[in-house]
Protein backbone atom coordinates (compact mmCIF):
# COMPACT_ATOMS: atom_id res chain seq x y z
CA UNK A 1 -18.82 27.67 6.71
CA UNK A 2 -18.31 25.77 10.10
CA UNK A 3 -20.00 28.43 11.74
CA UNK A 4 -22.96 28.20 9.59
CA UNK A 5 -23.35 24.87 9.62
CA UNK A 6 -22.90 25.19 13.46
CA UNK A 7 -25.98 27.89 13.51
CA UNK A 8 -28.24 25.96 11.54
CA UNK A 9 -27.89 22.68 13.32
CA UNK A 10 -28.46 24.32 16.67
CA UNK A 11 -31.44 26.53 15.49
CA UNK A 12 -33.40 23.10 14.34
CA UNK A 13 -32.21 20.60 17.01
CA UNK A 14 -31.38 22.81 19.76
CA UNK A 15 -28.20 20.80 20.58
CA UNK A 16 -25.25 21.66 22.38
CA UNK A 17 -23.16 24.46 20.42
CA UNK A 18 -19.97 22.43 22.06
CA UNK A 19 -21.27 19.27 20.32
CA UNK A 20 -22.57 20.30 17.01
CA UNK A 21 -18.91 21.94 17.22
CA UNK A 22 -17.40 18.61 17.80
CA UNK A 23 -19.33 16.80 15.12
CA UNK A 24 -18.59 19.17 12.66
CA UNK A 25 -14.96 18.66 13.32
CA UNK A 26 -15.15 15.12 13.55
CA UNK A 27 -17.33 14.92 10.03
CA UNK A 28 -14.85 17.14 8.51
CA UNK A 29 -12.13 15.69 9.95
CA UNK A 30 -12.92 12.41 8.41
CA UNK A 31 -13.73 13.88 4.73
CA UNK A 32 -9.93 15.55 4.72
CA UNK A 33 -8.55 12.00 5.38
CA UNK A 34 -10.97 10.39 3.12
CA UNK A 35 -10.08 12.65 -0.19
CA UNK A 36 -6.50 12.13 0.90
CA UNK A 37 -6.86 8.28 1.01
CA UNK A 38 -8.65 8.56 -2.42
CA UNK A 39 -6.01 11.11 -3.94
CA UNK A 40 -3.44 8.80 -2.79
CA UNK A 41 -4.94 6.26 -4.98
CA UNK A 42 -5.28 7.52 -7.57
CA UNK A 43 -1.82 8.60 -8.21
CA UNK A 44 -0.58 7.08 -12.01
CA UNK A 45 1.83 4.39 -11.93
CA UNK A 46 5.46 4.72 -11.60
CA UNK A 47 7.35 4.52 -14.86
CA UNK A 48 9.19 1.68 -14.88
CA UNK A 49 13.15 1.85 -14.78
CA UNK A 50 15.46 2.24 -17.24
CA UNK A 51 16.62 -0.39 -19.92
CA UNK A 52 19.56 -2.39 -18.57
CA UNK A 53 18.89 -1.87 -14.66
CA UNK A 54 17.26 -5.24 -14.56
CA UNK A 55 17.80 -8.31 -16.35
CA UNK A 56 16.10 -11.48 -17.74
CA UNK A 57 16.35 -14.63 -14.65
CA UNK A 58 14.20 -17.70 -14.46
CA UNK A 59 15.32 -18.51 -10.96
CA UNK A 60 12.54 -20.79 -8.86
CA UNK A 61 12.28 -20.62 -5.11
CA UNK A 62 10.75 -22.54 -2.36
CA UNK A 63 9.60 -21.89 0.79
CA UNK A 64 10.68 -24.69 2.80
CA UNK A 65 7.67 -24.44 5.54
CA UNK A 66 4.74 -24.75 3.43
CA UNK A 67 6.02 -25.40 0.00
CA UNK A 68 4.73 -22.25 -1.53
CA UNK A 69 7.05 -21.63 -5.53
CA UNK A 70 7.98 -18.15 -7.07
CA UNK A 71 9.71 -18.34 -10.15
CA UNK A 72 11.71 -14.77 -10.47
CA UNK A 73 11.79 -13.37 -13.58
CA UNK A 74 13.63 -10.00 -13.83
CA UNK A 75 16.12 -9.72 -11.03
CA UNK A 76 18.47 -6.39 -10.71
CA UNK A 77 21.99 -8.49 -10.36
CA UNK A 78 23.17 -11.91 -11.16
CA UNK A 79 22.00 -13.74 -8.14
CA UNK A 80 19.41 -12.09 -6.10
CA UNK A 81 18.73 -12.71 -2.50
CA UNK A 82 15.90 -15.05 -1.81
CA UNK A 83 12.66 -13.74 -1.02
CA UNK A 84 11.05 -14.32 2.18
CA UNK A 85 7.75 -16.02 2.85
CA UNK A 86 6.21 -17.48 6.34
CA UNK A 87 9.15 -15.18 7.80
CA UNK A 88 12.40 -17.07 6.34
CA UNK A 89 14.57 -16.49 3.49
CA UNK A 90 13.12 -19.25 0.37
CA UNK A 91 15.50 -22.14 -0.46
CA UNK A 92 16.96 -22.09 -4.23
CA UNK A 93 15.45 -24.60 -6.11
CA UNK A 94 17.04 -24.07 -9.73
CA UNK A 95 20.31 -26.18 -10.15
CA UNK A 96 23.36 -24.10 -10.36
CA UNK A 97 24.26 -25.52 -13.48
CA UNK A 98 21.11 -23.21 -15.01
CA UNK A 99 22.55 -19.90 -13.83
């Protein structure tokens, strides 16, 4: 296929064989990573884990840079470590009393 692609574009442009070579390589170089990008997406979505593995929280955290909230909802053990946003760990916000 290469090679006739190579032909054809040399017989009507009279091009380089050595570039028409490289084009076609970089052309089909770029649709094999293109499908793969698009295969990758559309890949179904991961079942979701078995009943038990996580439980019901309502834990609110706070990052204590820029103030940003995230209220955690399902959490895999009884206290969770504290997400991280603008690079540090969030501060616990939800008395103790609540857990």
């Amino acid at each position: 296929m290469l090679v006739v692609f190579v032909a054809g574009a040399w017989w009507l442009t009279r091009a380089s064989p050595l570039a028409l070579v490289v084009a076609a390589a970089a052309v089909w170089f770029t649709f094999k990573v293109g499908f793969a990008m698009l295969g990758g997406l559309a890949q179904p979505i991961p079942e979701p884990p078995p009943a038990g593995e996580l439980r019901k929280v309502k834990i609110m955290f706070r990052c204590s840079i820029c103030g940003t909230e995230v209220r955690m909802t399902n959490a895999n053990d009884q206290m969770p470590e504290p997400p991280r946003h603008c690079l540090e760990d969030m501060d616990l916000v939800t008395p103790i009393d609540d857990l």
